[in-house]
PDB file of N, CA and C in Angstrom:
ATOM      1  N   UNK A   1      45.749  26.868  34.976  1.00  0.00           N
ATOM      2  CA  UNK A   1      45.184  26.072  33.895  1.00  0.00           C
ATOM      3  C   UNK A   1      44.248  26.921  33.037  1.00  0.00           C
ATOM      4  N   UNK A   2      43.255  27.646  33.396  1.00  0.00           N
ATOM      5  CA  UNK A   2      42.354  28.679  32.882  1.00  0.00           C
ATOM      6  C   UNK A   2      43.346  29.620  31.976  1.00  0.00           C
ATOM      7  N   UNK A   3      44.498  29.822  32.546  1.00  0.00           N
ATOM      8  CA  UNK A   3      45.147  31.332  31.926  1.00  0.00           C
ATOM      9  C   UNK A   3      45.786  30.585  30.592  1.00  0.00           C
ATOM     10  N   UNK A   4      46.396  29.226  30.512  1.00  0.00           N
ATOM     11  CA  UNK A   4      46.646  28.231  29.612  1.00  0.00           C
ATOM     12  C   UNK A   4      45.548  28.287  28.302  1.00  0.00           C
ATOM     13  N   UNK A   5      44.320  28.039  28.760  1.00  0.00           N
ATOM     14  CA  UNK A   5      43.693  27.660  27.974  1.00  0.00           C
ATOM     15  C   UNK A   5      42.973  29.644  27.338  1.00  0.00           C
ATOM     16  N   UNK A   6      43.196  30.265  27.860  1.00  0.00           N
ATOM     17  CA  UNK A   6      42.919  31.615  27.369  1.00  0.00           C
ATOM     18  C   UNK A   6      44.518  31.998  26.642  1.00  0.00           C
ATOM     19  N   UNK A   7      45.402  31.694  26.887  1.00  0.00           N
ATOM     20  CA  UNK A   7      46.430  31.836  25.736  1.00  0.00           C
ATOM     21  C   UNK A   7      46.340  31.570  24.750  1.00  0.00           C
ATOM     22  N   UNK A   8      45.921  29.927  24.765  1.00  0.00           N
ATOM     23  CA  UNK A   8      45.850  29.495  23.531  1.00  0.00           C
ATOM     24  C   UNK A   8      45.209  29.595  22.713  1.00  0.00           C
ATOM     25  N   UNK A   9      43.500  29.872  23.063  1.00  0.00           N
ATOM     26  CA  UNK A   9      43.032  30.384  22.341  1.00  0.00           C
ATOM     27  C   UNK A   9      42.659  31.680  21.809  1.00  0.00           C
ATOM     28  N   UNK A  10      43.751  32.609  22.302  1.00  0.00           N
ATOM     29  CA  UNK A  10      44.281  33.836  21.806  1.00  0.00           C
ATOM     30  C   UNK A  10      45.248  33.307  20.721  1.00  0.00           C
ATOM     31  N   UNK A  11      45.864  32.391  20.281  1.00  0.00           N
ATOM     32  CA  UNK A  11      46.755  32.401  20.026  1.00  0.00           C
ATOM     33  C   UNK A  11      46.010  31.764  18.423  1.00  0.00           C
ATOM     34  N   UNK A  12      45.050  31.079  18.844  1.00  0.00           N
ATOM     35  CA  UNK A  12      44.307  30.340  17.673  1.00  0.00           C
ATOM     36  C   UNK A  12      43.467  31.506  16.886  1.00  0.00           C
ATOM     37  N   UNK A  13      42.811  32.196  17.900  1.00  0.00           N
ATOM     38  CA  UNK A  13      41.987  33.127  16.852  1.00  0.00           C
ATOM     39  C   UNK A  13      43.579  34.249  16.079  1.00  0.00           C
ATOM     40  N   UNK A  14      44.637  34.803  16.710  1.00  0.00           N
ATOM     41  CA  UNK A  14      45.159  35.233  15.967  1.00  0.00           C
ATOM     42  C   UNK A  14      45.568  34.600  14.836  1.00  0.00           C
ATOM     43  N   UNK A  15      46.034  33.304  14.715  1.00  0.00           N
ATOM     44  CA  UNK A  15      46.783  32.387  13.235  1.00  0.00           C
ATOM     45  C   UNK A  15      45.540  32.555  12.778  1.00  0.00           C
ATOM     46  N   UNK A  16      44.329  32.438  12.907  1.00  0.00           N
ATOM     47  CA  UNK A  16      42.843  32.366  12.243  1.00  0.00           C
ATOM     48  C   UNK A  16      42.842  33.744  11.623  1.00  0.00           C
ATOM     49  N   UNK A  17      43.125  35.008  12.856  1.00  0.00           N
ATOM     50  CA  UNK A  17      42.759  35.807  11.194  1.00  0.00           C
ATOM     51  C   UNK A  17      43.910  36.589  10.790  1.00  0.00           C
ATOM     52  N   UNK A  18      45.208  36.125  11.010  1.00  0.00           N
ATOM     53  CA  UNK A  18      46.395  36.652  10.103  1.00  0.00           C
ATOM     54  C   UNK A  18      46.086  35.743   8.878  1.00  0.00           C
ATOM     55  N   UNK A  19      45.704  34.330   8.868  1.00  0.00           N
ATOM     56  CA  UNK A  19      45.696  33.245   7.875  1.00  0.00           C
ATOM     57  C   UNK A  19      44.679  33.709   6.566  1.00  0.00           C
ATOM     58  N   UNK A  20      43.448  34.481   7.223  1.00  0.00           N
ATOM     59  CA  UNK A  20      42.279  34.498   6.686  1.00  0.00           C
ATOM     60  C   UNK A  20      42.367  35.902   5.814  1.00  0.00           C
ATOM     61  N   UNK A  21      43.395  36.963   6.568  1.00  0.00           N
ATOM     62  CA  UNK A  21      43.351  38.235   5.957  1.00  0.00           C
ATOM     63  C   UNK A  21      44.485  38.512   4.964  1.00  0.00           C
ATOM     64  N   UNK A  22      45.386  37.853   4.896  1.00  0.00           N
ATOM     65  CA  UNK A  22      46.679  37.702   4.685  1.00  0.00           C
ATOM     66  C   UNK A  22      47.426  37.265   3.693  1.00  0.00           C
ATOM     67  N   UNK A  23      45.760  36.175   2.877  1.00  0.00           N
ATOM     68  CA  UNK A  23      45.450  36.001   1.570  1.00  0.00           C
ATOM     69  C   UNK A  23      45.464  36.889   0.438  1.00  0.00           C
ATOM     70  N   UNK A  24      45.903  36.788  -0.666  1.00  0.00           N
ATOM     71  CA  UNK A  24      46.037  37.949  -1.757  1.00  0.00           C
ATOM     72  C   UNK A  24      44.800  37.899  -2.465  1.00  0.00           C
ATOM     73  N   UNK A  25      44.739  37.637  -3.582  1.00  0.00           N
ATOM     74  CA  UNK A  25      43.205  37.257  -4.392  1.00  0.00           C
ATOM     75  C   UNK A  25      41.918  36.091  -4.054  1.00  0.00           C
ATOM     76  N   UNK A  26      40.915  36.569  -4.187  1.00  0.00           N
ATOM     77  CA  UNK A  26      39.909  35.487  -3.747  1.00  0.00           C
ATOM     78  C   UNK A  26      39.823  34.643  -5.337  1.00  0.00           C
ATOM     79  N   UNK A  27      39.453  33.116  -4.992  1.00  0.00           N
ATOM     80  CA  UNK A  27      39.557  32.156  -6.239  1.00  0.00           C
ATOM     81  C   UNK A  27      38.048  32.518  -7.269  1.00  0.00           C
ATOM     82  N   UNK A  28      37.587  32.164  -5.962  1.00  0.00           N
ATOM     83  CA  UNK A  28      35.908  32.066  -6.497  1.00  0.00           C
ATOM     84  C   UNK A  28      35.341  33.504  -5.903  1.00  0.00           C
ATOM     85  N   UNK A  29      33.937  33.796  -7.020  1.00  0.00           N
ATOM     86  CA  UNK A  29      33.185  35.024  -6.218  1.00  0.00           C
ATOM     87  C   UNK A  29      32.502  34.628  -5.079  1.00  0.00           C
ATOM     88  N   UNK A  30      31.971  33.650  -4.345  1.00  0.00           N
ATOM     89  CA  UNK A  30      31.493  33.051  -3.717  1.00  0.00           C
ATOM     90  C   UNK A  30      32.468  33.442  -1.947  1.00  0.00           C
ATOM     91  N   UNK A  31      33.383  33.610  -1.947  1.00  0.00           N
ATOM     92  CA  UNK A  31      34.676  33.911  -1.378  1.00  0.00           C
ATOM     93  C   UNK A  31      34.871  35.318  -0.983  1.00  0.00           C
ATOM     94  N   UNK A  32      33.585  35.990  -2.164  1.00  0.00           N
ATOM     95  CA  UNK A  32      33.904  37.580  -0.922  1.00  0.00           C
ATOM     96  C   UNK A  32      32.203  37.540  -0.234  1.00  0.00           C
ATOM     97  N   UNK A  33      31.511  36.468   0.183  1.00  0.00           N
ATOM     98  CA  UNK A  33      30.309  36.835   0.509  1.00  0.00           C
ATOM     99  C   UNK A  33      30.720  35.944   2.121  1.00  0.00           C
ATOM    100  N   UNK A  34      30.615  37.595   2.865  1.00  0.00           N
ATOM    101  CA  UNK A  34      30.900  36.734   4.533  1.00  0.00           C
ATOM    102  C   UNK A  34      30.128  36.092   5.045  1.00  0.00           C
ATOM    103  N   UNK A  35      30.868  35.022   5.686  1.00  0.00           N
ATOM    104  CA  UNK A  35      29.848  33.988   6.196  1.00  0.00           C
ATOM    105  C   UNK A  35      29.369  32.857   5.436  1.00  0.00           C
ATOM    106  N   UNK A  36      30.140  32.718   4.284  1.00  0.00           N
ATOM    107  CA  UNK A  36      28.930  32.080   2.938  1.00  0.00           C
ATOM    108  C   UNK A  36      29.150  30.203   3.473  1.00  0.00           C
ATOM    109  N   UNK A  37      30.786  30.445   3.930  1.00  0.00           N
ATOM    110  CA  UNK A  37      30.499  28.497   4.188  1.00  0.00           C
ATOM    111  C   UNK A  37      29.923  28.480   5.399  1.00  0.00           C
ATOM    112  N   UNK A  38      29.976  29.355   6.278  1.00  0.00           N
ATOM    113  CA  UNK A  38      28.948  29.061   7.733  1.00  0.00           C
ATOM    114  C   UNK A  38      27.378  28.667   6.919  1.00  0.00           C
ATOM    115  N   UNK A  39      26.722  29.189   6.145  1.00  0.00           N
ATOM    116  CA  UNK A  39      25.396  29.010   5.584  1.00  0.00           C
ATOM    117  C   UNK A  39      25.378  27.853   4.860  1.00  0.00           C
ATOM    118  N   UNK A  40      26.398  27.648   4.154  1.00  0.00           N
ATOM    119  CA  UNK A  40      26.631  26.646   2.933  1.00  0.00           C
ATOM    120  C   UNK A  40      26.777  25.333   3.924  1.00  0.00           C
ATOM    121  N   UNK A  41      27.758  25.155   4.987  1.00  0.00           N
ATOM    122  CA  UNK A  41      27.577  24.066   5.950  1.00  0.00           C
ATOM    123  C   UNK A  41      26.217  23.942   6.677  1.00  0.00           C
ATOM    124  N   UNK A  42      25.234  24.947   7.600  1.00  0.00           N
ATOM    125  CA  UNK A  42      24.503  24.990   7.840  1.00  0.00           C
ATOM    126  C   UNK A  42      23.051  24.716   7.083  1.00  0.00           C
ATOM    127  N   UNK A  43      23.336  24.597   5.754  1.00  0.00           N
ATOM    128  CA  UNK A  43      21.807  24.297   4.992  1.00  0.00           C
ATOM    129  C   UNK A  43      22.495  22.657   4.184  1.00  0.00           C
ATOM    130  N   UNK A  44      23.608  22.322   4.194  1.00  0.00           N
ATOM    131  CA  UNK A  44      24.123  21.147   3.920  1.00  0.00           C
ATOM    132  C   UNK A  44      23.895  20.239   5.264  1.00  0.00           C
ATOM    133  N   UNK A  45      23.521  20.974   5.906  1.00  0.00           N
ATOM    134  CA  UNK A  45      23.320  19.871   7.360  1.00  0.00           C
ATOM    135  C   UNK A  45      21.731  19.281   7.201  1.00  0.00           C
ATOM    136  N   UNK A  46      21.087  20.517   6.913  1.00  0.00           N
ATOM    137  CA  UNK A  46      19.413  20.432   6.870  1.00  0.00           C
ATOM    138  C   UNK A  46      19.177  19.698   6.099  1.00  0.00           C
ATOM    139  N   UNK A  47      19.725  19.509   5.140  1.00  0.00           N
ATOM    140  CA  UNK A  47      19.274  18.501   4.109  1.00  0.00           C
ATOM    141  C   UNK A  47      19.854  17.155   3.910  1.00  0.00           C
ATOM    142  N   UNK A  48      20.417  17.394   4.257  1.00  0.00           N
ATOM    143  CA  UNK A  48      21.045  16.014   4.793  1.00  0.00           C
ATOM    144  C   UNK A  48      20.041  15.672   6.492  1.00  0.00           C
ATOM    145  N   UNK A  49      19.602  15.841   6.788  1.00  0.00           N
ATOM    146  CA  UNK A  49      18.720  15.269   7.693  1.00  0.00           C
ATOM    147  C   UNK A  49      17.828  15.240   6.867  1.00  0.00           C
ATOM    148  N   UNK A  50      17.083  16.349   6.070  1.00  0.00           N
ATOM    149  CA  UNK A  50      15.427  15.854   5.753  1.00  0.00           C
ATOM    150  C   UNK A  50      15.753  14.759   4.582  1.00  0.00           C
ATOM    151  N   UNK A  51      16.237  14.614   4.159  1.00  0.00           N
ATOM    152  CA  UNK A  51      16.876  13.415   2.940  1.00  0.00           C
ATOM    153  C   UNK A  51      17.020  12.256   4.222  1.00  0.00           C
ATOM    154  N   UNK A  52      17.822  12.211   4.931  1.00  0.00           N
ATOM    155  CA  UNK A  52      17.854  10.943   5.276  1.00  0.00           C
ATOM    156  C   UNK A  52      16.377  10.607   6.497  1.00  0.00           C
ATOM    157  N   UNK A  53      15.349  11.713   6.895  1.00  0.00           N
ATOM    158  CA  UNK A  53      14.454  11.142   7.205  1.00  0.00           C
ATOM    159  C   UNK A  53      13.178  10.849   5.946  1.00  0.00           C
ATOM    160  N   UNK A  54      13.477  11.248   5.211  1.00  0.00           N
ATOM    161  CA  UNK A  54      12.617  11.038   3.961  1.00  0.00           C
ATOM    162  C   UNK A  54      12.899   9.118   3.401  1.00  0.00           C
ATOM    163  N   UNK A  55      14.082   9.295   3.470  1.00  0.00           N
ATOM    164  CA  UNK A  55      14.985   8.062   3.061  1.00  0.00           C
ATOM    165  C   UNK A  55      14.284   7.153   4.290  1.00  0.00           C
ATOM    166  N   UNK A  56      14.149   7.069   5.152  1.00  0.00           N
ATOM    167  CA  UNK A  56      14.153   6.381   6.280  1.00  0.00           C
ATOM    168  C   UNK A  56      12.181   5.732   6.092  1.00  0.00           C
ATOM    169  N   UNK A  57      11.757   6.910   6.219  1.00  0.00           N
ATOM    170  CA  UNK A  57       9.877   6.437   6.158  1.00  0.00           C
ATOM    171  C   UNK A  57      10.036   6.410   4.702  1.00  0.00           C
ATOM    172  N   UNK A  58      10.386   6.607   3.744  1.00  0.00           N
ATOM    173  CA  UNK A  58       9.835   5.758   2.108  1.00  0.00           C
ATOM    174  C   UNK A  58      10.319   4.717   2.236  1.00  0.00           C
ATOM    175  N   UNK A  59      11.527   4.100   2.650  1.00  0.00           N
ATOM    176  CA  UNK A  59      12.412   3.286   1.614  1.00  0.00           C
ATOM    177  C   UNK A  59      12.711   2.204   2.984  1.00  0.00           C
ATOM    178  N   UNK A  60      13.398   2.399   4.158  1.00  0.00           N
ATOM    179  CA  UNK A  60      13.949   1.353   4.881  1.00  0.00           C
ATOM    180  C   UNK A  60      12.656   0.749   6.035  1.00  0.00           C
ATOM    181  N   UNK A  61      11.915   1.783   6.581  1.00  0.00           N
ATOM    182  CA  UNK A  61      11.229   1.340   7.515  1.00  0.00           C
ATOM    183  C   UNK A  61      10.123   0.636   6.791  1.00  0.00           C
ATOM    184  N   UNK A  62       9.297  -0.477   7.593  1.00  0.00           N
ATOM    185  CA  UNK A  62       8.179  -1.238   6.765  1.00  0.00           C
ATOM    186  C   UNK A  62       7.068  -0.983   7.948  1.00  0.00           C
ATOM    187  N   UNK A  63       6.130  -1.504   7.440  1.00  0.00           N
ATOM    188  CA  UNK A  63       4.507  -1.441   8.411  1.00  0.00           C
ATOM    189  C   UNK A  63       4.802  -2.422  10.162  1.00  0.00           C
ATOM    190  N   UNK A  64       3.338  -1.831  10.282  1.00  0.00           N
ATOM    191  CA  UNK A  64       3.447  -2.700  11.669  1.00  0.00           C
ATOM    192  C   UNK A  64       3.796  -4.271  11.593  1.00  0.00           C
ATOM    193  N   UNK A  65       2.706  -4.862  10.730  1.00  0.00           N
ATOM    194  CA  UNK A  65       2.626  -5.628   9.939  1.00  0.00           C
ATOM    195  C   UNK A  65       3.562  -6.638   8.702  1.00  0.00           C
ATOM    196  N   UNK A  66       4.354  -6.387   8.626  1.00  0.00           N
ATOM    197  CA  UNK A  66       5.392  -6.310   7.882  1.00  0.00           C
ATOM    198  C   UNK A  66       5.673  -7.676   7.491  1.00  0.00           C
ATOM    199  N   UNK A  67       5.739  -8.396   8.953  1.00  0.00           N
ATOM    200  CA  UNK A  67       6.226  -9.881   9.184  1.00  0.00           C
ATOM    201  C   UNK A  67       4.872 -10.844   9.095  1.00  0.00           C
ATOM    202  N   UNK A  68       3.945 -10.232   9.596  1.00  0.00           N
ATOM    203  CA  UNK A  68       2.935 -11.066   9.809  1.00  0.00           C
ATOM    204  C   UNK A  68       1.673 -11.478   8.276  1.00  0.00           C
ATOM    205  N   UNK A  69       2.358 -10.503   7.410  1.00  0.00           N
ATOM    206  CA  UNK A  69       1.787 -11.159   5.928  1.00  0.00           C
ATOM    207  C   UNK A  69       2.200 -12.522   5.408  1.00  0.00           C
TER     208      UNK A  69
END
């Protein structure tokens, strides 16, 4: 089962970088900077948390108090 699952993912990283190298022209300049959607996903994550805890204490949560006015 182990030797299964080490095939396959021999088999995945190769289609990964015949797929990745194998490409002719890049579209965008953005496209020769390595790593750029690992960062671009990784700071799209961050902000999307501090936005939705920002969102959360301005806008949805109310006081202790809330009900009892």
């Amino acid at each position: 089962m182990k030797k299964v699952h080490w095939i396959i993912l021999a088999v995945i990283t190769a289609v990964s970088l015949i797929a990745q190298y194998s490409t002719g022209e890049h579209h965008h300049w953005w496209d020769l900077i390595p790593g750029f959607y690992a960062i671009y996903g990784f700071v799209g994550c961050i902000l999307i948390v501090k936005i939705s805890k920002w969102y959360g204490k301005k806008i949805v949560f109310r006081g202790e108090d809330y009900y009892d006015r």
